[in-house]
Protein backbone atom coordinates (compact mmCIF):
# COMPACT_ATOMS: atom_id res chain seq x y z
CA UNK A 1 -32.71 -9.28 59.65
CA UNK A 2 -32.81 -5.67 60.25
CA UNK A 3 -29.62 -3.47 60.91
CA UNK A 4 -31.65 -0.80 62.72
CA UNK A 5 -30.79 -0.86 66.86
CA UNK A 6 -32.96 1.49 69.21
CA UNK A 7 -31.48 3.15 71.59
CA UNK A 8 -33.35 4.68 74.61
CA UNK A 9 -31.76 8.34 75.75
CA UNK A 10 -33.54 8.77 78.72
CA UNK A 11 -32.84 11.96 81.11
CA UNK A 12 -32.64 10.92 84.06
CA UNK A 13 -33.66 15.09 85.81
CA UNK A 14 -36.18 15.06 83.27
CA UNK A 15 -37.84 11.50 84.42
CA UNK A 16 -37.58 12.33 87.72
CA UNK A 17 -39.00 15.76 87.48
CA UNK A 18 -42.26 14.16 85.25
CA UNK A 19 -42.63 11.60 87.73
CA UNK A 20 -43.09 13.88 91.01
CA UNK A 21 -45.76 14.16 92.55
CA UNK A 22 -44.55 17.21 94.45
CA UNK A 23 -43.19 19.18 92.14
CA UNK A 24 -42.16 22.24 94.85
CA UNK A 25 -40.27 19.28 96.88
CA UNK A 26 -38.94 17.69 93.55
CA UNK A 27 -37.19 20.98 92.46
CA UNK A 28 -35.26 21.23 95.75
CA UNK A 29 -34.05 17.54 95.60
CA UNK A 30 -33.22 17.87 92.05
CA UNK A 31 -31.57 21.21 92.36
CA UNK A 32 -29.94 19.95 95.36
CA UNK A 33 -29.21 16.79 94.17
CA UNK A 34 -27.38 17.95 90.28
CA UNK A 35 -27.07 21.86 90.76
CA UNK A 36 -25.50 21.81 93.84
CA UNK A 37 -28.64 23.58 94.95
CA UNK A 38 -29.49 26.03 92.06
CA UNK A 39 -32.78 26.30 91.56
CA UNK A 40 -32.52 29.26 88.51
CA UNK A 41 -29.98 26.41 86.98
CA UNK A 42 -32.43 23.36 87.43
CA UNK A 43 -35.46 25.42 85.99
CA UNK A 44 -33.11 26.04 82.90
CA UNK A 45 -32.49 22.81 82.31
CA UNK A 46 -35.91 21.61 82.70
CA UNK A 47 -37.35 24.68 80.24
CA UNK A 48 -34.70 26.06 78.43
CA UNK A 49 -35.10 28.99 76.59
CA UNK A 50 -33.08 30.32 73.20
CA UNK A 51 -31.95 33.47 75.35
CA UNK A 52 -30.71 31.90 78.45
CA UNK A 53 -28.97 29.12 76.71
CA UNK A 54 -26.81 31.21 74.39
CA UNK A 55 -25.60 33.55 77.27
CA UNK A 56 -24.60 30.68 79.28
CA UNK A 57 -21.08 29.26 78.68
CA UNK A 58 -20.60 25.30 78.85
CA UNK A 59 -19.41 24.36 82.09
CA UNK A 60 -17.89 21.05 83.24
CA UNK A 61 -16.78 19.34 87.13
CA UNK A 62 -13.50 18.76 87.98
CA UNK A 63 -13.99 14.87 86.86
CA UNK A 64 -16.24 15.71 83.64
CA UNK A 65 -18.65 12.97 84.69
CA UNK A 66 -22.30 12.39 83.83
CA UNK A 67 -24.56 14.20 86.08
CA UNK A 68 -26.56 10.84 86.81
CA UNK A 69 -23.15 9.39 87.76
CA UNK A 70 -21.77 11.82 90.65
C-alpha cells in the first residue's frame, strides 16, 4: 500500500476566471466579488508579475479568512 496522498489545490479566482465565457463580465464579478472591486488587484492576481509582486506588501481582512470563504 502506498503512503503517497494527492491533494488537489485548486484556486478557486483562477477556475472561475478559466471557465468564463465572458471574460470582460468575469473580471467585474471577480474583482467585485474578492477585491472589493479592484480590477488592477484582480489582474495581479490572475498574471502576476516579479515587479508588482515585490512592491506590494501582504495584506490581510479584519478576520484573516480565505478569500473563497468571505
Amino acid at each position: 500500500m502506498s503512503n503517497v496522498i494527492n491533494i488537489n489545490f485548486q484556486d478557486t479566482i483562477i477556475s472561475q476566471w478559466e471557465e468564463a465565457v465572458d471574460k470582460k463580465s468575469a473580471e467585474k464579478t471577480l474583482a467585485f466579488k474578492y477585491f472589493n472591486g479592484n480590477k488592477e488587484d484582480l489582474n495581479n492576481y490572475l498574471f502576476p508579475r516579479d515587479s508588482i509582486a515585490a512592491g506590494k506588501s501582504t495584506f490581510c481582512f479584519s478576520n484573516c479568512q480565505q478569500l473563497e470563504l468571505l
